[in-house]
N, C-alpha and C. Protein backbone atom coordinates (compact mmCIF):
# COMPACT_ATOMS: atom_id res chain seq x y z
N UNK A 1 -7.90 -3.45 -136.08
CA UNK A 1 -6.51 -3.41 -135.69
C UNK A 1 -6.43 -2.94 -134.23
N UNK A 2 -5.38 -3.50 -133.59
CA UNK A 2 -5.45 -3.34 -132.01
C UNK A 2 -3.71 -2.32 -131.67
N UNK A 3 -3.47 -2.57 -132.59
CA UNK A 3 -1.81 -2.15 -131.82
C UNK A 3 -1.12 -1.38 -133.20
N UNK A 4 -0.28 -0.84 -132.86
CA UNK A 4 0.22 -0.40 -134.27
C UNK A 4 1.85 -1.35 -135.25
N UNK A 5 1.74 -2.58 -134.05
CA UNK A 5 2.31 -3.40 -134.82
C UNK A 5 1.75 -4.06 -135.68
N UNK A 6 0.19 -4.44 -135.82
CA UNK A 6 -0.50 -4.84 -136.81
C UNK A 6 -1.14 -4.29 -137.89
N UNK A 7 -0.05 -3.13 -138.89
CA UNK A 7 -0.36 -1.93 -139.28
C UNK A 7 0.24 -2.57 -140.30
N UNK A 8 0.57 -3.67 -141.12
CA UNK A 8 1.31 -4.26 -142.23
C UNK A 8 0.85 -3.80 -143.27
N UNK A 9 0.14 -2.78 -143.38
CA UNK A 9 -0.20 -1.76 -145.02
C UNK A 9 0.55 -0.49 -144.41
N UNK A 10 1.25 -0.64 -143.93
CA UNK A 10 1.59 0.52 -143.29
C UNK A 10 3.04 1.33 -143.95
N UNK A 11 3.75 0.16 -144.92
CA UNK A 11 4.40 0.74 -146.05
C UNK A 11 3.80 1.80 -147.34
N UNK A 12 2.65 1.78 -147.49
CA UNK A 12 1.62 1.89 -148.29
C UNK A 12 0.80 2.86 -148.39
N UNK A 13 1.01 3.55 -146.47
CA UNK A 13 0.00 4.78 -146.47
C UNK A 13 0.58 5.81 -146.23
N UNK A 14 -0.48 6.84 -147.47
CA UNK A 14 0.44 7.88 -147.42
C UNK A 14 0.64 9.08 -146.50
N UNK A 15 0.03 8.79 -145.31
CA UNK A 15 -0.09 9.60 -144.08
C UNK A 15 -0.33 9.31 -143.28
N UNK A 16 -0.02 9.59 -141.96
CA UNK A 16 -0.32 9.28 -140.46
C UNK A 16 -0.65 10.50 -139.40
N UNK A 17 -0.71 9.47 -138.60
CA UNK A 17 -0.91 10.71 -137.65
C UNK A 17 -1.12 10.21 -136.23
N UNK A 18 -0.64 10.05 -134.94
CA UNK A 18 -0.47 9.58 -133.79
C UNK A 18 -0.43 10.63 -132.78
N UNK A 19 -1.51 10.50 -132.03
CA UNK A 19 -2.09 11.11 -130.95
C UNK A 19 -1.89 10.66 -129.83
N UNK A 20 -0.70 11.29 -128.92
CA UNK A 20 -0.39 10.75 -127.97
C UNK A 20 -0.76 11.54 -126.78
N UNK A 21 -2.07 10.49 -125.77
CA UNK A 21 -2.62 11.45 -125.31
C UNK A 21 -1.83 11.75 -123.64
N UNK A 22 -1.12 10.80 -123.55
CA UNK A 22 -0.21 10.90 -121.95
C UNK A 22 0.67 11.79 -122.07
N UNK A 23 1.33 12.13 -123.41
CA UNK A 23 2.02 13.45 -123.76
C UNK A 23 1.97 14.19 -124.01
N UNK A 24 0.87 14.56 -124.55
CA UNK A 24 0.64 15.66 -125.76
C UNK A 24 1.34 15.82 -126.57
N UNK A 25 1.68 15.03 -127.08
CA UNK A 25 2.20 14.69 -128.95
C UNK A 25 1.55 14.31 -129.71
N UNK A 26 1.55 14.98 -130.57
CA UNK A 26 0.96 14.74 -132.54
C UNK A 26 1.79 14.26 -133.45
N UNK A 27 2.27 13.15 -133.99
CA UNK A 27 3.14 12.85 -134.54
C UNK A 27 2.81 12.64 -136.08
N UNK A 28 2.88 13.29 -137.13
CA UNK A 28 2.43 13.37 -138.18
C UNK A 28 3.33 13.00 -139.41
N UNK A 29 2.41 12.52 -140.62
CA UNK A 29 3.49 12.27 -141.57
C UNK A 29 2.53 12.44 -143.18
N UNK A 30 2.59 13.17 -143.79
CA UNK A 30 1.98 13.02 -145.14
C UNK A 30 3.08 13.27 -146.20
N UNK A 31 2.47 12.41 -147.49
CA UNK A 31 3.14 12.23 -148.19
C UNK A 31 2.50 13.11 -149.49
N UNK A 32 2.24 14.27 -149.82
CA UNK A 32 2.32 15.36 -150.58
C UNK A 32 3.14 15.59 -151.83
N UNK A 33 3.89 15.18 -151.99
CA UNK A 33 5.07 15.54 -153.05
C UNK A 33 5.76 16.97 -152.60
N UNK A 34 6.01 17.32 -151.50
CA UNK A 34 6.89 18.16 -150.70
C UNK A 34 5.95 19.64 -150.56
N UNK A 35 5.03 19.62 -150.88
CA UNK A 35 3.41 20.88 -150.96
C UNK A 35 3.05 21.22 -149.66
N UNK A 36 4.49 20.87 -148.95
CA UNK A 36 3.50 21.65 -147.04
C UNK A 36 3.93 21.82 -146.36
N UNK A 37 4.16 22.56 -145.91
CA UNK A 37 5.70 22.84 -145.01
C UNK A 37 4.96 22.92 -143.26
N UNK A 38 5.80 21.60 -143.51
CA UNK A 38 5.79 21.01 -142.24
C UNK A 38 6.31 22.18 -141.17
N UNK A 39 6.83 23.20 -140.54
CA UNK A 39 7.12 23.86 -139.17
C UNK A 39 5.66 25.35 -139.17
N UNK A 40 5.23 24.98 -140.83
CA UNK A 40 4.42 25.80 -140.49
C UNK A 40 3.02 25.18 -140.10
N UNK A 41 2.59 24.18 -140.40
CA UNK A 41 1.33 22.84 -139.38
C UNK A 41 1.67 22.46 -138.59
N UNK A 42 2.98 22.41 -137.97
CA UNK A 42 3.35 22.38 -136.81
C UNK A 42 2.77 23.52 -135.70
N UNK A 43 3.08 24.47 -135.65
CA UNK A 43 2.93 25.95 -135.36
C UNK A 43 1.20 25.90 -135.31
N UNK A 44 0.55 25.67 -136.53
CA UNK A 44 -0.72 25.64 -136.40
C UNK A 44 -1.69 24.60 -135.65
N UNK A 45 -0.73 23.68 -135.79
CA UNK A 45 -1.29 22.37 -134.57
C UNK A 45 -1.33 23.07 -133.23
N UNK A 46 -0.05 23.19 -132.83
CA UNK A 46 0.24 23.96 -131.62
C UNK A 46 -0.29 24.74 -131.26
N UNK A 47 -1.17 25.77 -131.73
CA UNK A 47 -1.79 27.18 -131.76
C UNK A 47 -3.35 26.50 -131.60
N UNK A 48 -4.17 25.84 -132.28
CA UNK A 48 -5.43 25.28 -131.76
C UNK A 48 -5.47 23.91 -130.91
N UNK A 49 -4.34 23.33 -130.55
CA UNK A 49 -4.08 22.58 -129.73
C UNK A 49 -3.25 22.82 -128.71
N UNK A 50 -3.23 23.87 -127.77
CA UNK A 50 -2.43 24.68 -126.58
C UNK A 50 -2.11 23.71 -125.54
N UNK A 51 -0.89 23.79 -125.07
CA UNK A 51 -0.42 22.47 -124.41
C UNK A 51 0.16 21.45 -125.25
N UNK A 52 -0.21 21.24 -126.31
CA UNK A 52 0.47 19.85 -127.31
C UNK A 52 1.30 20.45 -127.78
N UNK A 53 2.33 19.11 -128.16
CA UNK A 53 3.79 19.74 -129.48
C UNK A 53 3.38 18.40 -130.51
N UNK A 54 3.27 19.47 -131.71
CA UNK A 54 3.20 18.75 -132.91
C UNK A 54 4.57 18.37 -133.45
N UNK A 55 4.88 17.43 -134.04
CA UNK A 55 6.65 16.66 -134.51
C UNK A 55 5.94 15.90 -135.54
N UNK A 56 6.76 16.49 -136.95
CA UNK A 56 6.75 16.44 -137.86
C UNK A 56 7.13 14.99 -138.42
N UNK A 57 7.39 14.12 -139.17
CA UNK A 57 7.96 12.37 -139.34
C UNK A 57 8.77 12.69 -140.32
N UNK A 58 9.78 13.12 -140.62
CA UNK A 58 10.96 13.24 -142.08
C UNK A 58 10.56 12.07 -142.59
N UNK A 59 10.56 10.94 -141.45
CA UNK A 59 10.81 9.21 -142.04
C UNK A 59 9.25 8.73 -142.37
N UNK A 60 8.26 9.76 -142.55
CA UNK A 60 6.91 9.30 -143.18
C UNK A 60 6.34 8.29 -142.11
N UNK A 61 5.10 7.54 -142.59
CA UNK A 61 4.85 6.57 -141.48
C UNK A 61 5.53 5.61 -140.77
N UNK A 62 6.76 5.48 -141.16
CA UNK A 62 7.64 4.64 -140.18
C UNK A 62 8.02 5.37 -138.90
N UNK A 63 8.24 6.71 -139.22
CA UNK A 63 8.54 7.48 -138.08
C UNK A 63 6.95 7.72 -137.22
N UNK A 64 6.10 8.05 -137.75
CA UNK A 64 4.75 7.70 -136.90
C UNK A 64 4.93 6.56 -135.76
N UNK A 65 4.95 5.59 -136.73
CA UNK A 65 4.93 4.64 -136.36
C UNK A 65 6.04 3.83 -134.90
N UNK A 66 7.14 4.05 -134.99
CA UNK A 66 8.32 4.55 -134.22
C UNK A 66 7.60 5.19 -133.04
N UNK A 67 7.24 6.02 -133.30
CA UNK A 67 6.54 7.41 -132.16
C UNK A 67 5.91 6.76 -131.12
N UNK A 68 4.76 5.48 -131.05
CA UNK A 68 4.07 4.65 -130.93
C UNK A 68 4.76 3.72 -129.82
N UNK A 69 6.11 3.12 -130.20
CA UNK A 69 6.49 2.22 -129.86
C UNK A 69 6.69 0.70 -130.53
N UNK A 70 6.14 0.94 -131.41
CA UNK A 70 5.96 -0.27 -132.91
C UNK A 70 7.49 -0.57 -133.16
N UNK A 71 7.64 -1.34 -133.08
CA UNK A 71 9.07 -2.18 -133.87
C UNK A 71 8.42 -2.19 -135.22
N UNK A 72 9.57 -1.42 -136.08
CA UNK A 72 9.08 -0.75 -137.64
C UNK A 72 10.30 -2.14 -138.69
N UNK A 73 10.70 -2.51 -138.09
CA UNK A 73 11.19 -4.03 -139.03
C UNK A 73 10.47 -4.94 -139.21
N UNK A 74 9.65 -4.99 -138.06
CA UNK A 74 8.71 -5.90 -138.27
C UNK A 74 7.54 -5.46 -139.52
N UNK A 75 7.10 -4.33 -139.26
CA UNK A 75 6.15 -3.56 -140.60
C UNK A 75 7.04 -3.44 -141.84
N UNK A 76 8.21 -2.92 -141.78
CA UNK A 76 8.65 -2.53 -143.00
C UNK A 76 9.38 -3.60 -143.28
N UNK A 77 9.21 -4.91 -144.34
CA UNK A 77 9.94 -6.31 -144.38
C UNK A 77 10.58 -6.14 -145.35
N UNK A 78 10.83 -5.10 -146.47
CA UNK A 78 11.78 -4.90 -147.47
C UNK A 78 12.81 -4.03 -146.89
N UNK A 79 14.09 -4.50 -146.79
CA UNK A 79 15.27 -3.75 -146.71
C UNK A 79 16.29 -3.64 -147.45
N UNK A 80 15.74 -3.19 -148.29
CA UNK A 80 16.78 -3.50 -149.98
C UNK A 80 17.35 -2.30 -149.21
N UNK A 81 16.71 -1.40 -149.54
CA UNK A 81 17.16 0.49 -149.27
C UNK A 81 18.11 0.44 -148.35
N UNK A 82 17.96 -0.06 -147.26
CA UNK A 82 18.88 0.05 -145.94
C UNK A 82 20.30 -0.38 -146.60
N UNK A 83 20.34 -1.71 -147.45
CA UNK A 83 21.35 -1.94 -147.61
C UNK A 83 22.06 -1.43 -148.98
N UNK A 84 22.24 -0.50 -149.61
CA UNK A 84 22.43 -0.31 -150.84
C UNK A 84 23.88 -0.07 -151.44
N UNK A 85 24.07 -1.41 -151.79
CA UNK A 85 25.65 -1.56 -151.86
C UNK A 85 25.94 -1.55 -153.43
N UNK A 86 24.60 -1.65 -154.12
CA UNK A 86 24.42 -1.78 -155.84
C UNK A 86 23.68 -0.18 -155.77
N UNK A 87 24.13 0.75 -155.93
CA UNK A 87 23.33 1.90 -156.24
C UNK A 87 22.76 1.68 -157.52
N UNK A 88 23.31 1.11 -158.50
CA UNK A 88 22.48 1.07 -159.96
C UNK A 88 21.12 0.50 -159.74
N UNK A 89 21.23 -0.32 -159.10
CA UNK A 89 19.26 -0.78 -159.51
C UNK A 89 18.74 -0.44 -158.28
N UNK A 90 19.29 0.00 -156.88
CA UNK A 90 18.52 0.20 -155.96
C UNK A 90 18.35 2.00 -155.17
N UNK A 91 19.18 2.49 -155.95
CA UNK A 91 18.55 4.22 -155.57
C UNK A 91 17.73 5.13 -156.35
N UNK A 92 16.32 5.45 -156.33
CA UNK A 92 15.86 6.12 -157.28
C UNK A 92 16.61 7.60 -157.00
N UNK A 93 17.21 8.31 -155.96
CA UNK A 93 18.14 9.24 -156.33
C UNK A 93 19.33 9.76 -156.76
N UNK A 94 19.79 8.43 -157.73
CA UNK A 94 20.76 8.24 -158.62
C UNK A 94 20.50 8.96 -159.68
N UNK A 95 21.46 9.87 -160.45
CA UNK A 95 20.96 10.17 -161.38
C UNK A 95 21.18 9.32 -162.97
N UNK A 96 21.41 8.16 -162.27
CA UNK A 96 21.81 7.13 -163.50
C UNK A 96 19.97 6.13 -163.21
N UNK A 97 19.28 6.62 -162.86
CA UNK A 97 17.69 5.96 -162.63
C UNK A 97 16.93 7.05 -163.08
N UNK A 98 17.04 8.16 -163.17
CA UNK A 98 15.80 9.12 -163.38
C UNK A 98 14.65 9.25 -163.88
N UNK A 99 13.51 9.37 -162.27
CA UNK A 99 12.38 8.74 -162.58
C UNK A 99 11.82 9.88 -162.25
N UNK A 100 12.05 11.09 -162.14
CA UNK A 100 11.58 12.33 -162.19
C UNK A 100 12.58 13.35 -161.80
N UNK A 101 13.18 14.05 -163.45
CA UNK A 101 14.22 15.00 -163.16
C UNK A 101 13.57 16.21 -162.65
N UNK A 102 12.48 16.74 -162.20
CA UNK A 102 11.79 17.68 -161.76
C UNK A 102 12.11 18.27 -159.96
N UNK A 103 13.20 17.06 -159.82
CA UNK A 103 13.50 17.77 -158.38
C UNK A 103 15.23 17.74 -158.43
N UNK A 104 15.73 18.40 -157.98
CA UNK A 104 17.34 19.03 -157.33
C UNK A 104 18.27 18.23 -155.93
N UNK A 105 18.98 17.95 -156.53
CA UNK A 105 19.81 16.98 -155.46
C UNK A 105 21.19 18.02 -155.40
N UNK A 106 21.77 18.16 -154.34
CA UNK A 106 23.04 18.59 -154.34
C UNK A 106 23.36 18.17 -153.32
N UNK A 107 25.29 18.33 -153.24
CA UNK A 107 26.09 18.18 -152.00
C UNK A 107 27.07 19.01 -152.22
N UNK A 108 27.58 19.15 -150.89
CA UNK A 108 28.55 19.81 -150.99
C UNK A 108 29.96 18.61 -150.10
N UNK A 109 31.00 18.50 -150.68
CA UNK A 109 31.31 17.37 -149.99
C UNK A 109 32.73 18.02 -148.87
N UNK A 110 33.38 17.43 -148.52
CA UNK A 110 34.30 18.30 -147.67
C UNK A 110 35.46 18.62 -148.35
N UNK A 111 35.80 18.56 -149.34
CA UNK A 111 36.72 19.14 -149.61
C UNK A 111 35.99 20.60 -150.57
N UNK A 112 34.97 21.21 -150.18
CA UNK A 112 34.16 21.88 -150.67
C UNK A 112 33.65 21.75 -152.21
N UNK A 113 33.30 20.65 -152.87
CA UNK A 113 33.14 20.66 -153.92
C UNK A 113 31.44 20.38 -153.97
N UNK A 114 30.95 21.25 -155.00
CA UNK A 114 29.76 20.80 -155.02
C UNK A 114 29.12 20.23 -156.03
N UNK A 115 28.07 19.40 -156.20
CA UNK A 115 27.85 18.97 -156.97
C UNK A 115 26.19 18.72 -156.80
N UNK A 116 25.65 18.77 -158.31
CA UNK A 116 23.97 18.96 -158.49
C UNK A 116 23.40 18.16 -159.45
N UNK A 117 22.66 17.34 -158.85
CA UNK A 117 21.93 16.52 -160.40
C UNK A 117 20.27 16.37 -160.01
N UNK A 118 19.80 16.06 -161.32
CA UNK A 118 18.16 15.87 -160.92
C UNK A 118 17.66 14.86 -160.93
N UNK A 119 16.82 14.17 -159.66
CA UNK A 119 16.38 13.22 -160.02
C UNK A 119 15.47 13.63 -158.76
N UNK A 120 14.42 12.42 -158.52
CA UNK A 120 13.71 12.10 -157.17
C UNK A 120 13.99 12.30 -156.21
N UNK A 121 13.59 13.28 -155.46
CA UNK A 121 13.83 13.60 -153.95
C UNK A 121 12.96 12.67 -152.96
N UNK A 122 13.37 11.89 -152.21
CA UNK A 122 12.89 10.74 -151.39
C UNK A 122 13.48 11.05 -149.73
N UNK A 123 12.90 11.89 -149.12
CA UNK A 123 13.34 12.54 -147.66
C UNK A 123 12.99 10.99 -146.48
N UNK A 124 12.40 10.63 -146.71
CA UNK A 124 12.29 8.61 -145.66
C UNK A 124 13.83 8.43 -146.61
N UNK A 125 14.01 7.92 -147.51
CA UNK A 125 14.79 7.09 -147.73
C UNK A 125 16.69 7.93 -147.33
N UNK A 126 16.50 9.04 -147.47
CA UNK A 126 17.67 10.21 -147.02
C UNK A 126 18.14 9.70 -145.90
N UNK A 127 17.12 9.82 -144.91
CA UNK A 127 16.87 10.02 -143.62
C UNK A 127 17.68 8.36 -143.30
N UNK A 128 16.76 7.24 -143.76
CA UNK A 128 16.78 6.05 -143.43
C UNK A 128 18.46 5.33 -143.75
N UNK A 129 18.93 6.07 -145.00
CA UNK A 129 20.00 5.62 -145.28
C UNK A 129 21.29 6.05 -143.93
N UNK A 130 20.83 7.69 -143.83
CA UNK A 130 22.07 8.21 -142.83
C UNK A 130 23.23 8.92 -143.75
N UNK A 131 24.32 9.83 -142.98
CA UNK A 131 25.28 10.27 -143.94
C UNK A 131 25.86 9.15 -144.57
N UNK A 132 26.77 8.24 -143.91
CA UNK A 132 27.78 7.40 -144.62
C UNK A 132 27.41 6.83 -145.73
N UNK A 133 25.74 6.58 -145.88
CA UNK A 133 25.77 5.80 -147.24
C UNK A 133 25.21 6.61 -148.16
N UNK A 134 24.17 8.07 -148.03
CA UNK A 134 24.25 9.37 -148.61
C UNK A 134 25.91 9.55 -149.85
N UNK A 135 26.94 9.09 -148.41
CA UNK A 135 27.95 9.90 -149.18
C UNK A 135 28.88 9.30 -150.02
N UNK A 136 28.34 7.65 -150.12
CA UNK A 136 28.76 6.49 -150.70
C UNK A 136 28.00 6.75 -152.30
N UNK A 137 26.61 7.39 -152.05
CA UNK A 137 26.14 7.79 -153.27
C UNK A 137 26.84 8.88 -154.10
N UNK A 138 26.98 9.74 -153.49
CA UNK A 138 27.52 11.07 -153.78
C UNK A 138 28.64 10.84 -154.41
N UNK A 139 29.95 10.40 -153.27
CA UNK A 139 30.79 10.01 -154.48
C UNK A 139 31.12 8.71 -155.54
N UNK A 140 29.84 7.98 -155.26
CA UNK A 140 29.74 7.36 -156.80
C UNK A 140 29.97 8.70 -157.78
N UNK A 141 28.41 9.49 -157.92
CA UNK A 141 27.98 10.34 -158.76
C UNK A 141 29.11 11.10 -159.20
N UNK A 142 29.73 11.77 -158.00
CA UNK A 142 31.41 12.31 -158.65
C UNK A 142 32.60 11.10 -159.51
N UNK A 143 32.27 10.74 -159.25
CA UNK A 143 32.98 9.38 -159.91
C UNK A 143 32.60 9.34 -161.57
N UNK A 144 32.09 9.03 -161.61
CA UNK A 144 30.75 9.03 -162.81
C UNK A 144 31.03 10.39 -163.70
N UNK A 145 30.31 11.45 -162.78
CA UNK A 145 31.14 12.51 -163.44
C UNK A 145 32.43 13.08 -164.27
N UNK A 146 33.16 12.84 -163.43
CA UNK A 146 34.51 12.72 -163.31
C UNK A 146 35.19 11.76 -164.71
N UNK A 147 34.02 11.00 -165.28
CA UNK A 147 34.42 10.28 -166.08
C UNK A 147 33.58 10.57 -167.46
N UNK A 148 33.18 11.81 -167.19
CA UNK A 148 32.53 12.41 -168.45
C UNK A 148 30.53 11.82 -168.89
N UNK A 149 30.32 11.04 -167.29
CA UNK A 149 29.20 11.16 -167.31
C UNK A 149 28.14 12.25 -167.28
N UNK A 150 27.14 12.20 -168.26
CA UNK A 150 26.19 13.45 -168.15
C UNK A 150 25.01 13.40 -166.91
N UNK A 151 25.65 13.56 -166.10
CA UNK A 151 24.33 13.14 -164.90
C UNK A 151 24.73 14.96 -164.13
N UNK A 152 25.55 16.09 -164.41
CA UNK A 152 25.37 17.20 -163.35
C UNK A 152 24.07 17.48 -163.47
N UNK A 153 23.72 18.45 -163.02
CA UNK A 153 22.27 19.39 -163.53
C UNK A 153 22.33 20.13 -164.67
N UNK A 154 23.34 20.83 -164.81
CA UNK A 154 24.31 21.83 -166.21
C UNK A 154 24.17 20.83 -167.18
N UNK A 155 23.91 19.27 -167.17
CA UNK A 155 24.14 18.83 -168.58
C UNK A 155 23.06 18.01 -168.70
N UNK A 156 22.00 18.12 -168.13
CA UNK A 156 20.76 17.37 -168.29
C UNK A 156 20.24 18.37 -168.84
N UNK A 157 18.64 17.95 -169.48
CA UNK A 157 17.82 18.72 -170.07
C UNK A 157 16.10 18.54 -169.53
N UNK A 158 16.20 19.91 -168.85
CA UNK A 158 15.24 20.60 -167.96
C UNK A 158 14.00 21.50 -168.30
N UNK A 159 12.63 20.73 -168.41
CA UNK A 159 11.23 21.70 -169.39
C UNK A 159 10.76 22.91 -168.76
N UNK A 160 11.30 22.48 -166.97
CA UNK A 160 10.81 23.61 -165.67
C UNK A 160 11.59 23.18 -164.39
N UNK A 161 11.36 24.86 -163.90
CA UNK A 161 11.95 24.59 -162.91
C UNK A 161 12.42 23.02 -161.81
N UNK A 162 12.71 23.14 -161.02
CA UNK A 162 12.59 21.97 -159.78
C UNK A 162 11.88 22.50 -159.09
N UNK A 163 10.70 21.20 -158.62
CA UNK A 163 10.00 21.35 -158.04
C UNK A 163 9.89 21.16 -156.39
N UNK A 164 11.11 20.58 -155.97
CA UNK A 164 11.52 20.58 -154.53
C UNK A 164 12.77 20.14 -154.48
N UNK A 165 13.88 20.42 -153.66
CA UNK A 165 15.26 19.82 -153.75
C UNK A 165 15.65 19.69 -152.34
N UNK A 166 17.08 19.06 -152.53
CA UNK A 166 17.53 19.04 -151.16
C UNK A 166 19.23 19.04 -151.41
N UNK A 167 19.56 19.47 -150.18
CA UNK A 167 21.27 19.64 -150.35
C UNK A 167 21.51 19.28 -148.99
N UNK A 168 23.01 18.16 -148.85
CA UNK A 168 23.31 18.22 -148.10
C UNK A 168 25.05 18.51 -148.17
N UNK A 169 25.19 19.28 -146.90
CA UNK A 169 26.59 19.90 -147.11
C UNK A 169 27.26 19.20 -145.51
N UNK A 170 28.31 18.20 -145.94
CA UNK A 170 29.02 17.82 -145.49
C UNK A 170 30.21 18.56 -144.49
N UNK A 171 30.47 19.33 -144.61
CA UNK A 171 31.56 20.28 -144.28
C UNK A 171 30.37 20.71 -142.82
N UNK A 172 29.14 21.57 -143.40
CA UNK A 172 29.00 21.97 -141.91
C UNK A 172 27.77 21.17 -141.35
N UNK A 173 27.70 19.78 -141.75
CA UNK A 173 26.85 18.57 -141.32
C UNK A 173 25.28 19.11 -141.21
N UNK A 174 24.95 19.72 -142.56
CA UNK A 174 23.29 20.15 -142.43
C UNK A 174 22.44 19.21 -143.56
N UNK A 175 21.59 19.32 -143.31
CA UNK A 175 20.69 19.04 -144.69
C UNK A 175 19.69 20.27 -144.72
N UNK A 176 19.52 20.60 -145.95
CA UNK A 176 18.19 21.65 -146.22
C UNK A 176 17.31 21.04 -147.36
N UNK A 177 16.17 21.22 -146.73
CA UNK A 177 15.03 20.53 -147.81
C UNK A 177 14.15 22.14 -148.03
C-alpha cells in the first residue's frame, strides 16, 4: 500500500495509528470496547515522546485516517449510518435493537428531561451522526416511551452493571463518555 487512500480494509481495522512526522502528531484510534482511556495514553505518548501531541480519533480509523489527508468516502462506501431516517433497522443504539444491554445511553434534552436506556455504545457512529440526528433518535425513544414502551433503563432487565455509557446533555451542549 502506498497512500492511505488505498486502505479499503480500513472499515475493518480495529486500530490505527498515524505518525506525522512534519508535525509531530500521533493520531491514534483503537477499538477496545471502551478499556482505555484515551487522555491518559495521550499524556503518556507525550511524556516519552517530548515535542509530539498525541490526538486521540473518537471517529476510530476514519478519523486516523482523515488526519492523513485521505478522503474517508472514498474508504468508507457504506453510508447507511450517515443517513438514518429508518432508526428501526439502522441504529444499533436504539433501544428497540438491543444487541448489548451492558452499556448506558442517556440524554438530557432541553426542556431538561432526562432519559436512559441500554443498549450499544458506538462513539464513531455518535460522533459521525452529529447532534441533529443524535436528537432525532432521542426523541423517537421519548416517543416510544411516552407510549408505554419498555425501552427506559428502570424497565429493562439488567444481570450487571454497565459497562461503559455515554450521555449527552443538550441544554449545556456536552457529551460525556
Amino acid at each position: 500500500m502506498d497512500t492511505p487512500q488505498e486502505m479499503k480494509s480500513a472499515p475493518w481495522l480495529e486500530g490505527t495509528l498515524f505518525i506525522d512526522m512534519t508535525t509531530k502528531r500521533i493520531v491514534w484510534a483503537e477499538e477496545s470496547e471502551g478499556c482505555y482511556l484515551p487522555r491518559l495514553i495521550n499524556a503518556l505518548i507525550e511524556l516519552t515522546w517530548p515535542g509530539w501531541t498525541a490526538i486521540w480519533s473518537p471517529e476510530g480509523t476514519r478519523g486516523t485516517l482523515r488526519a492523513t489527508g485521505a478522503d474517508t468516502d472514498i474508504i468508507y462506501t457504506d453510508h447507511s449510518f450517515k443517513d438514518l431516517g429508518d432508526f428501526d433497522a439502522a441504529s444499533d443504539m436504539a433501544p428497540w435493537t438491543i444487541s448489548n444491554e451492558t452499556d448506558a445511553f442517556s440524554c438530557t434534552t432541553e426542556n431538561n428531561k432526562t432519559i436512559t436506556w441500554g443498549n450499544y455504545i458506538d462513539l464513531e457512529n455518535i460522533a459521525l451522526l452529529g447532534p441533529n440526528k443524535m436528537h432525532t433518535l432521542v426523541n423517537k425513544v421519548i416517543q416510544g416511551c411516552n407510549e408505554g414502551k419498555p425501552w427506559q433503563w428502570n424497565l429493562q432487565t439488567h444481570n450487571k452493571q454497565p459497562e461503559k455509557g455515554i450521555h449527552i446533555d443538550y441544554i449545556n451542549k456536552t457529551i460525556k463518555w
